[in-house]
C-alpha atoms as a PDB file:
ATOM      1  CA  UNK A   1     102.290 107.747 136.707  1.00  0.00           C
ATOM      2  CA  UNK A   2     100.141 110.537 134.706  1.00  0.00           C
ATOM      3  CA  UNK A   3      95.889 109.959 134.595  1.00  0.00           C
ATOM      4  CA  UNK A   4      95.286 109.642 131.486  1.00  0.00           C
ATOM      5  CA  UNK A   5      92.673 113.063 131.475  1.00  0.00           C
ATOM      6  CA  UNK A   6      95.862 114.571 132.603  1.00  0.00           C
ATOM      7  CA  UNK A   7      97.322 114.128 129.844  1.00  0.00           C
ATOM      8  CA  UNK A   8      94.629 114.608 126.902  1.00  0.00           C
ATOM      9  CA  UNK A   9      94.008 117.692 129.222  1.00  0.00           C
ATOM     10  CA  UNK A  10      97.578 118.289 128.208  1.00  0.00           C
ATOM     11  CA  UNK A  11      97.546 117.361 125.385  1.00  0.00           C
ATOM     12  CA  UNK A  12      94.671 120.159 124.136  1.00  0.00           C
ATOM     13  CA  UNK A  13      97.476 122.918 124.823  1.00  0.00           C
ATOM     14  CA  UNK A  14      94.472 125.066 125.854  1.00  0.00           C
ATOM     15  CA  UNK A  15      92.344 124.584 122.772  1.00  0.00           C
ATOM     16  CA  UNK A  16      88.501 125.014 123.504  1.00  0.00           C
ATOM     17  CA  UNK A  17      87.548 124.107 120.548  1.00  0.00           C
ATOM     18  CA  UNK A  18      87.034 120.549 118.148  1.00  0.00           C
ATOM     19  CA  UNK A  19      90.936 119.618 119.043  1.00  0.00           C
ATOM     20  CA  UNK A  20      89.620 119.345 122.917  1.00  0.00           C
ATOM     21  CA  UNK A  21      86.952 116.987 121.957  1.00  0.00           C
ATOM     22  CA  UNK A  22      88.979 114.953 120.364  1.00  0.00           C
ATOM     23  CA  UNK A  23      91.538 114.613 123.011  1.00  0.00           C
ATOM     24  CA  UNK A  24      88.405 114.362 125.539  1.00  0.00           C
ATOM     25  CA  UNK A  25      87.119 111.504 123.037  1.00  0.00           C
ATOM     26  CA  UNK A  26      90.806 109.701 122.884  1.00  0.00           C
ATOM     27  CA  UNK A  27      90.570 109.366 126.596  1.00  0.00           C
ATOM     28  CA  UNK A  28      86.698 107.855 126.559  1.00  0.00           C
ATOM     29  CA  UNK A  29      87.881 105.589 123.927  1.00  0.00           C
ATOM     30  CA  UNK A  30      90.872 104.311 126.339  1.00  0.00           C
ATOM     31  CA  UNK A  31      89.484 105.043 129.584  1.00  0.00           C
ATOM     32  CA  UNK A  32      88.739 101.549 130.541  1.00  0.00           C
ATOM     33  CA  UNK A  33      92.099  99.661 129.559  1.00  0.00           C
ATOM     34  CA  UNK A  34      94.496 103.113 130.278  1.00  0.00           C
ATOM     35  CA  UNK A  35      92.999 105.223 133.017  1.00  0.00           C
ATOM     36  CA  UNK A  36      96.737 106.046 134.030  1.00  0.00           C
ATOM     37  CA  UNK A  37      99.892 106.221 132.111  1.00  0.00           C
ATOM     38  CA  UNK A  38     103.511 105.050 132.682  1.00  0.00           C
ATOM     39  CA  UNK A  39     105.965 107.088 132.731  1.00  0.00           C
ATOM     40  CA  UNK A  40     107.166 106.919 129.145  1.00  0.00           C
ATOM     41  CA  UNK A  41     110.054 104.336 128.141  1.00  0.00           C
ATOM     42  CA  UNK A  42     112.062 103.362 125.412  1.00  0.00           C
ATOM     43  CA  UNK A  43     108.900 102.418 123.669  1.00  0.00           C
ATOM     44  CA  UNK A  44     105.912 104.793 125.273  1.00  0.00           C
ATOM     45  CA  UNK A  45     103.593 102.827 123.651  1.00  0.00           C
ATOM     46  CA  UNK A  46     100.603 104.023 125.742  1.00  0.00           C
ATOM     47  CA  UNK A  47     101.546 108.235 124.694  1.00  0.00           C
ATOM     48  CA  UNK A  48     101.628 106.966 121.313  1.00  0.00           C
ATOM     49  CA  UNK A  49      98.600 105.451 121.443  1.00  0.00           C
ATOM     50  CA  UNK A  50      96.695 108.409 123.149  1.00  0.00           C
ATOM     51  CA  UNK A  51      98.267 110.731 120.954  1.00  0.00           C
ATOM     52  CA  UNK A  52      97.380 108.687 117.504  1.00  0.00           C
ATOM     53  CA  UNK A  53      93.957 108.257 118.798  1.00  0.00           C
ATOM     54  CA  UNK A  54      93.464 111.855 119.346  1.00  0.00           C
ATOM     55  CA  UNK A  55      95.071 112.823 116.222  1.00  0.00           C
ATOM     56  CA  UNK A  56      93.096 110.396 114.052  1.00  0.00           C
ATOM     57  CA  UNK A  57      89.635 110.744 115.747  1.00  0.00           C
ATOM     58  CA  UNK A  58      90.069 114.651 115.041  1.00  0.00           C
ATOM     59  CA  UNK A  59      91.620 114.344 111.208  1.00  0.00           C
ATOM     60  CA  UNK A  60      88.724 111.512 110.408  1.00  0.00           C
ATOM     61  CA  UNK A  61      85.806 113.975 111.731  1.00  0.00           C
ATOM     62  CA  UNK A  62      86.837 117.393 111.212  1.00  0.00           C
ATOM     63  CA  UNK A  63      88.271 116.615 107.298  1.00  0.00           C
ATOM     64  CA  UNK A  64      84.304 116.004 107.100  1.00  0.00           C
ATOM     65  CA  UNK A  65      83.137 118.468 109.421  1.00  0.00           C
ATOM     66  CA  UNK A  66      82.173 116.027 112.019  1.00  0.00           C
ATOM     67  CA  UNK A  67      82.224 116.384 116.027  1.00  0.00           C
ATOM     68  CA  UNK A  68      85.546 113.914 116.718  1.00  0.00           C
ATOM     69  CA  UNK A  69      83.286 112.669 119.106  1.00  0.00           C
ATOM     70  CA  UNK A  70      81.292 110.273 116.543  1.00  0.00           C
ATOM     71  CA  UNK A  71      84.502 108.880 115.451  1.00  0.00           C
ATOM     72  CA  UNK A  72      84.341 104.923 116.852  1.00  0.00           C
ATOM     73  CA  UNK A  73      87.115 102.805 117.700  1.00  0.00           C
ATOM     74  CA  UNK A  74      86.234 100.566 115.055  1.00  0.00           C
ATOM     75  CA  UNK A  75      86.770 103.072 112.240  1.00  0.00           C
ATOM     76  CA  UNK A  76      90.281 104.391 114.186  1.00  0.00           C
ATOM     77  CA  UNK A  77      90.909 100.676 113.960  1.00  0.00           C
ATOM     78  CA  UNK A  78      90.104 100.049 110.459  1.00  0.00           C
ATOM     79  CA  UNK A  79      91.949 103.171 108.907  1.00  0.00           C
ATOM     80  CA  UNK A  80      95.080 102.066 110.518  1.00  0.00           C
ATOM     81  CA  UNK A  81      94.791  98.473 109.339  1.00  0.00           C
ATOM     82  CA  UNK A  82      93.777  99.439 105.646  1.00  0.00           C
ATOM     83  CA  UNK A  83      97.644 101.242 106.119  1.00  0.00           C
ATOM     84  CA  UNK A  84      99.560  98.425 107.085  1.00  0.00           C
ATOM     85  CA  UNK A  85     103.631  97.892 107.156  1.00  0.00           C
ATOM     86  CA  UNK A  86     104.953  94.911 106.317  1.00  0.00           C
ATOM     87  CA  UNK A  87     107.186  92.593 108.648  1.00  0.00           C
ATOM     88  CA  UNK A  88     110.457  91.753 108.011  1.00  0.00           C
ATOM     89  CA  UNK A  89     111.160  88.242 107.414  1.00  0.00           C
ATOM     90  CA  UNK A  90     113.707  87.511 110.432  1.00  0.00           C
ATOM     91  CA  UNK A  91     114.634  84.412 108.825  1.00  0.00           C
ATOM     92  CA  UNK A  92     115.948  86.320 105.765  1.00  0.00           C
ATOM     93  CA  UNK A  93     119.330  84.403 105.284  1.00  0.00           C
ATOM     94  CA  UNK A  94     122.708  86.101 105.423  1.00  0.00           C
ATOM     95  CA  UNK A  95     123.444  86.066 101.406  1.00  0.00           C
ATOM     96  CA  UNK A  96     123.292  88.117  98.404  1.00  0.00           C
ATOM     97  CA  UNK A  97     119.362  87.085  97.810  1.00  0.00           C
ATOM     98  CA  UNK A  98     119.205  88.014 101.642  1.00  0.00           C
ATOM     99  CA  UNK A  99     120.624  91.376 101.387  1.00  0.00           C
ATOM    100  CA  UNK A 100     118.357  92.102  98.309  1.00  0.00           C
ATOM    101  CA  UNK A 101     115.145  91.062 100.261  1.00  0.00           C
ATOM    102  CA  UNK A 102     116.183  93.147 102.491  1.00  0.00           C
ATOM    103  CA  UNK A 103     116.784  96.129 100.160  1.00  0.00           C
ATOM    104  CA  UNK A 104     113.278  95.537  99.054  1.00  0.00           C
ATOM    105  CA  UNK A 105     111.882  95.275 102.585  1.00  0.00           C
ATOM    106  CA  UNK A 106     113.094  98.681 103.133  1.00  0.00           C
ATOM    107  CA  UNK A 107     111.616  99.528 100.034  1.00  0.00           C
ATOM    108  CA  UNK A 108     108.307  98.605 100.385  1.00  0.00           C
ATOM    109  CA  UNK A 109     108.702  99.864 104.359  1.00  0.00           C
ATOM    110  CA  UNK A 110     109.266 103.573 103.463  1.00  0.00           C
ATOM    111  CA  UNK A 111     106.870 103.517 100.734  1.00  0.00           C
ATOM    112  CA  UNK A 112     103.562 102.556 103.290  1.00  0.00           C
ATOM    113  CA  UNK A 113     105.280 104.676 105.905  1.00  0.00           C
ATOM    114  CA  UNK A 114     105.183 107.820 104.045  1.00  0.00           C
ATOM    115  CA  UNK A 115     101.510 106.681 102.506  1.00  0.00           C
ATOM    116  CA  UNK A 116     100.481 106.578 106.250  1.00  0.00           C
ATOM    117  CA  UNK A 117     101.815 109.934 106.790  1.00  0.00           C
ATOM    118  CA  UNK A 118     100.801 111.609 103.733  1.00  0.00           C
ATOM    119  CA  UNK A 119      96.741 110.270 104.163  1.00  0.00           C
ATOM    120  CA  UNK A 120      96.749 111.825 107.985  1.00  0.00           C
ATOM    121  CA  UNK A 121      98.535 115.013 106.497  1.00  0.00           C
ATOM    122  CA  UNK A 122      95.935 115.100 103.563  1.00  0.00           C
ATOM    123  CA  UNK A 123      92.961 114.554 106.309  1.00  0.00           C
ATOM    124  CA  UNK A 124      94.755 117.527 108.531  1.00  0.00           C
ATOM    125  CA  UNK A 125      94.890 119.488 105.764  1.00  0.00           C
ATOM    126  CA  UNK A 126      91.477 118.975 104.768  1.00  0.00           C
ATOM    127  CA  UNK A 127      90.351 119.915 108.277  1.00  0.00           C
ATOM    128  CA  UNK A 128      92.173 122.929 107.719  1.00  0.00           C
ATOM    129  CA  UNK A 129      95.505 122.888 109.012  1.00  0.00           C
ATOM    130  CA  UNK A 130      98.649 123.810 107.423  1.00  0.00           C
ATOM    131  CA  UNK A 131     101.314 121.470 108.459  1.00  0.00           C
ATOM    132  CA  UNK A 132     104.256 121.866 109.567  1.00  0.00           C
ATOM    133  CA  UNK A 133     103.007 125.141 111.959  1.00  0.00           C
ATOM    134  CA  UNK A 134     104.271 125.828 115.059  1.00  0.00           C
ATOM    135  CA  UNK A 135     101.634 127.801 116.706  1.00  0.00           C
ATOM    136  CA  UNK A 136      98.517 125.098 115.985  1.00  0.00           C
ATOM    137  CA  UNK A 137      98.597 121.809 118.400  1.00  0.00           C
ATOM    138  CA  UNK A 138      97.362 119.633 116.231  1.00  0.00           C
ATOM    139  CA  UNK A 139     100.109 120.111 113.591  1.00  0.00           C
ATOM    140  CA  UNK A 140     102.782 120.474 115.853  1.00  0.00           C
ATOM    141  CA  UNK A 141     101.503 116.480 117.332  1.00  0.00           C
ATOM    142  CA  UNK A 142     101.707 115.702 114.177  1.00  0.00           C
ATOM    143  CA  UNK A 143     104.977 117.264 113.309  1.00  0.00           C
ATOM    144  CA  UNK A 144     106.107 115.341 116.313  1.00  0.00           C
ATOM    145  CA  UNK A 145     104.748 111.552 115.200  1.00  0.00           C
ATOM    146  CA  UNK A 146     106.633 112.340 111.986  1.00  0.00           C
ATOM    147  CA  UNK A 147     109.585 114.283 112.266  1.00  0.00           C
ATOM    148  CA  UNK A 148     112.477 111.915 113.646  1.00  0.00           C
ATOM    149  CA  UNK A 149     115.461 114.385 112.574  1.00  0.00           C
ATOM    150  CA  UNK A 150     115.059 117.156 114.676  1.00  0.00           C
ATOM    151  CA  UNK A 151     116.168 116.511 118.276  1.00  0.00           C
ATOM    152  CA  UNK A 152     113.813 119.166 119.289  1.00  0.00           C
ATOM    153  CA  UNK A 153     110.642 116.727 118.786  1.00  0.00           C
ATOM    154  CA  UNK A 154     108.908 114.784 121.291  1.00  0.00           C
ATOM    155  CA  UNK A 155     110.402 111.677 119.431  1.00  0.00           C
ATOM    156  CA  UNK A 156     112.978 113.313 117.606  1.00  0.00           C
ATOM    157  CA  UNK A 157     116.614 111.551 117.420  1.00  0.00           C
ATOM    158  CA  UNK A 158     117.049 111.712 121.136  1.00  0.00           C
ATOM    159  CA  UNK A 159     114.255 109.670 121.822  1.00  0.00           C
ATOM    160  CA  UNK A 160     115.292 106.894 119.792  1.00  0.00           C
ATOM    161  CA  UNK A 161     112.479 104.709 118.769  1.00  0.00           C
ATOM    162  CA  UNK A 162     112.562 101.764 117.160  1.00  0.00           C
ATOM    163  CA  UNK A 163     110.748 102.560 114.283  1.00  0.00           C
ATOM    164  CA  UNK A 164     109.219 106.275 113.027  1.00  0.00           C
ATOM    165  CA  UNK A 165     106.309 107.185 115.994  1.00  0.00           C
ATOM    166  CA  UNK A 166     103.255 107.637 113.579  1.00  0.00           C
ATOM    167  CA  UNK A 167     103.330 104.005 112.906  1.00  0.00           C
ATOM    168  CA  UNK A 168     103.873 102.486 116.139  1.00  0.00           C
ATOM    169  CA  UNK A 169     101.194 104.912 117.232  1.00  0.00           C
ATOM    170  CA  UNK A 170      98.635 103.137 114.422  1.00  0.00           C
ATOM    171  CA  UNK A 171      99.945 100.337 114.990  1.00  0.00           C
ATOM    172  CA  UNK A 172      98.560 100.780 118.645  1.00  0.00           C
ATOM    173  CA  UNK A 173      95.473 101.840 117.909  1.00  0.00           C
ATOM    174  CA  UNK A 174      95.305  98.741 115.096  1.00  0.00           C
ATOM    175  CA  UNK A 175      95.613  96.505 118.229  1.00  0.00           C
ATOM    176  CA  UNK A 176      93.943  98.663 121.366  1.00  0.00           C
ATOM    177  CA  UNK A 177      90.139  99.002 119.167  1.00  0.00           C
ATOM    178  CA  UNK A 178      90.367  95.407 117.094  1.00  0.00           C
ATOM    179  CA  UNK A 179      90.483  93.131 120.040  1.00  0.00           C
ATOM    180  CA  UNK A 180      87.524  90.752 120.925  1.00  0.00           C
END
């Protein structure tokens, strides 16, 4: 079990600066519902979700020059769901029309995945970063939530998710800040 301050503490890599408040804000936003952390499993659904909230609260403010701190879960919650991906039909029958839904699933899949990715980079990189980098923590996060092919990455092929860790992680924070 890790506190969750522990972690966005963590998670900061010693920045002092605008990447700390946003960490510091991820774990206000989550303190109620995750003051402590499992240790991560096949899916670590909670480090995903403190991570993406982190990494979103701190691309949505600083690409305006905001405090990351005036980011609400509401707007984390409504960027993520204006990128959704779409579900695969489970029902898709095993023929040729099957196969092609399928194809165009996959399709459609990759095309919103890499839209997801490319509007965080484009926010990063209007906040100033330069992404990939290996020396910044906020690229190298988000290096991490989308690089699956290196096995050197937090969820690189060794981790083995079921599905590329940017989009679970919005996925999370879709769910964890539009609930009742």
């Amino acid at each position: 079990m890790t506190f969750l301050w522990s972690y966005t503490d963590a998670l900061a890599a010693g920045d002092e600066s605008w990447w700390r408040a946003a960490t510091r804000h991820a774990a206000d936003l989550l303190e109620a519902d995750h003051w402590w952390l499992d240790p991560p499993g096949r899916v670590p659904v909670q480090h995903l979700l403190v991570e993406t909230t982190a990494l979103l609260s701190y691309a949505l403010a600083r690409s305006e020059d905001d405090d990351p701190e005036t980011v609400t879960g509401a707007e984390l919650s409504a960027w993520a769901a204006a990128r959704p991906l779409p579900m695969l039909d489970e029902t898709v029958p095993d023929s040729l029309e099957g196969s092609i839904s399928l194809l165009q699933w996959s399709r459609i899949f990759e095309e919103q995945r890499l839209r997801q990715q490319n509007d965080l980079a484009r926010l990063l990189r209007a906040a100033g970063h330069h992404l990939p980098a290996t020396d910044d923590p906020v690229a190298v996060l988000w290096q991490d939530l989308v690089d699956r092919d290196h096995p050197g990455r937090r969820y690189g092929r060794d981790f083995r998710l079921p599905g590329p860790a940017l989009a679970l992680g919005l996925g999370a924070v879709a769910q964890q800040f539009n609930r009742p």
